[in-house]
Protein backbone atom coordinates (compact mmCIF):
# COMPACT_ATOMS: atom_id res chain seq x y z
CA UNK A 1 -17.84 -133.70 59.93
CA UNK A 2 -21.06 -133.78 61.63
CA UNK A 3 -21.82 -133.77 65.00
CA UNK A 4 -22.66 -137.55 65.46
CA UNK A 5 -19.11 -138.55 63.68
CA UNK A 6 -17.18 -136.37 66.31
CA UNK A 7 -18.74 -138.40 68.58
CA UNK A 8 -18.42 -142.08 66.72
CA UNK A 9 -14.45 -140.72 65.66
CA UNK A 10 -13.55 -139.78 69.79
CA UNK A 11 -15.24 -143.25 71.25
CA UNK A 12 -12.98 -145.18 68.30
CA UNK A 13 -10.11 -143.00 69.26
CA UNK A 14 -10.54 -144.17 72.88
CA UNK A 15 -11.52 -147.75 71.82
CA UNK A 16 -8.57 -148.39 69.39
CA UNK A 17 -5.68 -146.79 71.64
CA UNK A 18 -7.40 -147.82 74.94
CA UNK A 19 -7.52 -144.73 76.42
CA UNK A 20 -3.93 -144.35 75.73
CA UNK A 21 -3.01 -140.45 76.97
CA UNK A 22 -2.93 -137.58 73.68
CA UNK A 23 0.90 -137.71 74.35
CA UNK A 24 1.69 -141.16 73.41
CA UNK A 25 -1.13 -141.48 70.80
CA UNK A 26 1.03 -138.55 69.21
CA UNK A 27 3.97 -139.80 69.64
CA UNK A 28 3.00 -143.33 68.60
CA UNK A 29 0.54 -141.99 64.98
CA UNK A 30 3.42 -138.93 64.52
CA UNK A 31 0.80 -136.74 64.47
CA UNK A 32 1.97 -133.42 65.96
CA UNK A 33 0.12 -132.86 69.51
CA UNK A 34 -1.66 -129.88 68.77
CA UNK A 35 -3.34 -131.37 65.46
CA UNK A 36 -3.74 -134.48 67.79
CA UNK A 37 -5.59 -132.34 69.64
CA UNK A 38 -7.60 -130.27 67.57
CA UNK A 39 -8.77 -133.55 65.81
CA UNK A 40 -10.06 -135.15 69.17
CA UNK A 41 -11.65 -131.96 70.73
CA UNK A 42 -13.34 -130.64 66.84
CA UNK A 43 -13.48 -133.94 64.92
CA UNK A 44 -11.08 -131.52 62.73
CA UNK A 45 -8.57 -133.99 60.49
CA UNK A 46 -7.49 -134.71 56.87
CA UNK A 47 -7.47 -137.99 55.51
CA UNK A 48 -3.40 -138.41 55.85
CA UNK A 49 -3.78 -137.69 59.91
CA UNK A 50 -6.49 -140.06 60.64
CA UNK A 51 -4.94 -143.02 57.82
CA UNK A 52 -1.71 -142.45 60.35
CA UNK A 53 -3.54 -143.15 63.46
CA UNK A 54 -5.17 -146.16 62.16
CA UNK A 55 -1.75 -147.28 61.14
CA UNK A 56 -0.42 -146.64 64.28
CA UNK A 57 -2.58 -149.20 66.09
CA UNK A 58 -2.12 -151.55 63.45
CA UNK A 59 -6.07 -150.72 61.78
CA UNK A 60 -7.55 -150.27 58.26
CA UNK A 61 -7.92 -146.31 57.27
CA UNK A 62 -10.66 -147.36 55.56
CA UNK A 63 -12.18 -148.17 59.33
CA UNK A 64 -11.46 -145.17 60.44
CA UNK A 65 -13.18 -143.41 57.19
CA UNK A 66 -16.16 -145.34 57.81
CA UNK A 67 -16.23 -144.03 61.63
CA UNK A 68 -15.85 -140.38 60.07
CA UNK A 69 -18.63 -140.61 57.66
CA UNK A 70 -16.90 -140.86 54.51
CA UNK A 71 -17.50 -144.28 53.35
CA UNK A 72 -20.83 -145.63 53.78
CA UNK A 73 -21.18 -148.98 55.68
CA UNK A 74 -21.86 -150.35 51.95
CA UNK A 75 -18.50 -148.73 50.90
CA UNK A 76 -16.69 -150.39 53.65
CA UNK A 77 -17.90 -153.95 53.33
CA UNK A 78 -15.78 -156.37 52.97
CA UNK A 79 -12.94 -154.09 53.44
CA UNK A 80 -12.69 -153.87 57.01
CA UNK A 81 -11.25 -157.00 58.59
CA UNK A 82 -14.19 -158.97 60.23
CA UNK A 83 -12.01 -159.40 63.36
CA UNK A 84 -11.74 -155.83 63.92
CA UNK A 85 -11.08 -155.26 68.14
CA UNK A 86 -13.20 -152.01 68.32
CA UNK A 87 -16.05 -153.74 66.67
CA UNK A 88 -15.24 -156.87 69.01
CA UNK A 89 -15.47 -155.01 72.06
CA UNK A 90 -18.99 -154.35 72.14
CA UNK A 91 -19.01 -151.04 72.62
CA UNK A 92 -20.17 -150.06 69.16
CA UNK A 93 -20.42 -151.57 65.62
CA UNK A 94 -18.21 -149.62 62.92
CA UNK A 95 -20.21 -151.23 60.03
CA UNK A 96 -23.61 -150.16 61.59
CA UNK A 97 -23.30 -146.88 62.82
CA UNK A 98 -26.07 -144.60 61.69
């Protein structure tokens, strides 16, 4: 994962669990803290870990994909719910990221 999807995958992170603390977004996705950790600080996650933390706070995988850079905004049209809250909030699109 590229620099700029570290970035896009931490501010949904933040956005989606409103700034919940690592702890409870752990406890909450059951991903283990440390690889809760690793994926915030490096971007570093598998599919299955980031699917579970969409899950967890009741979003689409395939949003969370799109944030990462593996579907293309194309890809993820008309998947992702149009009533999606990080979208909503304003503080960045998930369909039009770069």
């Amino acid at each position: 994962m590229d620099q700029a999807h570290r970035d896009d995958l931490k501010r949904w992170i933040v956005t989606v669990t409103n700034g919940a603390q690592q702890a409870d977004i752990a406890r909450r996705s059951g991903i283990k803290p440390a690889a809760l950790s690793t994926l915030i600080k490096a971007g570093s996650a598998g599919p299955s870990q980031l699917a579970k933390l969409a899950r967890a706070y009741g979003r689409s995988p395939v949003e969370v994909f799109r944030v990462a850079g593996w579907l293309t905004s194309d890809e993820a049209a008309g998947i992702i719910p149009q009533d999606s809250a990080a979208r909503d909030s304003g503080e960045f699109d998930l369909l039009n990221l770069p």
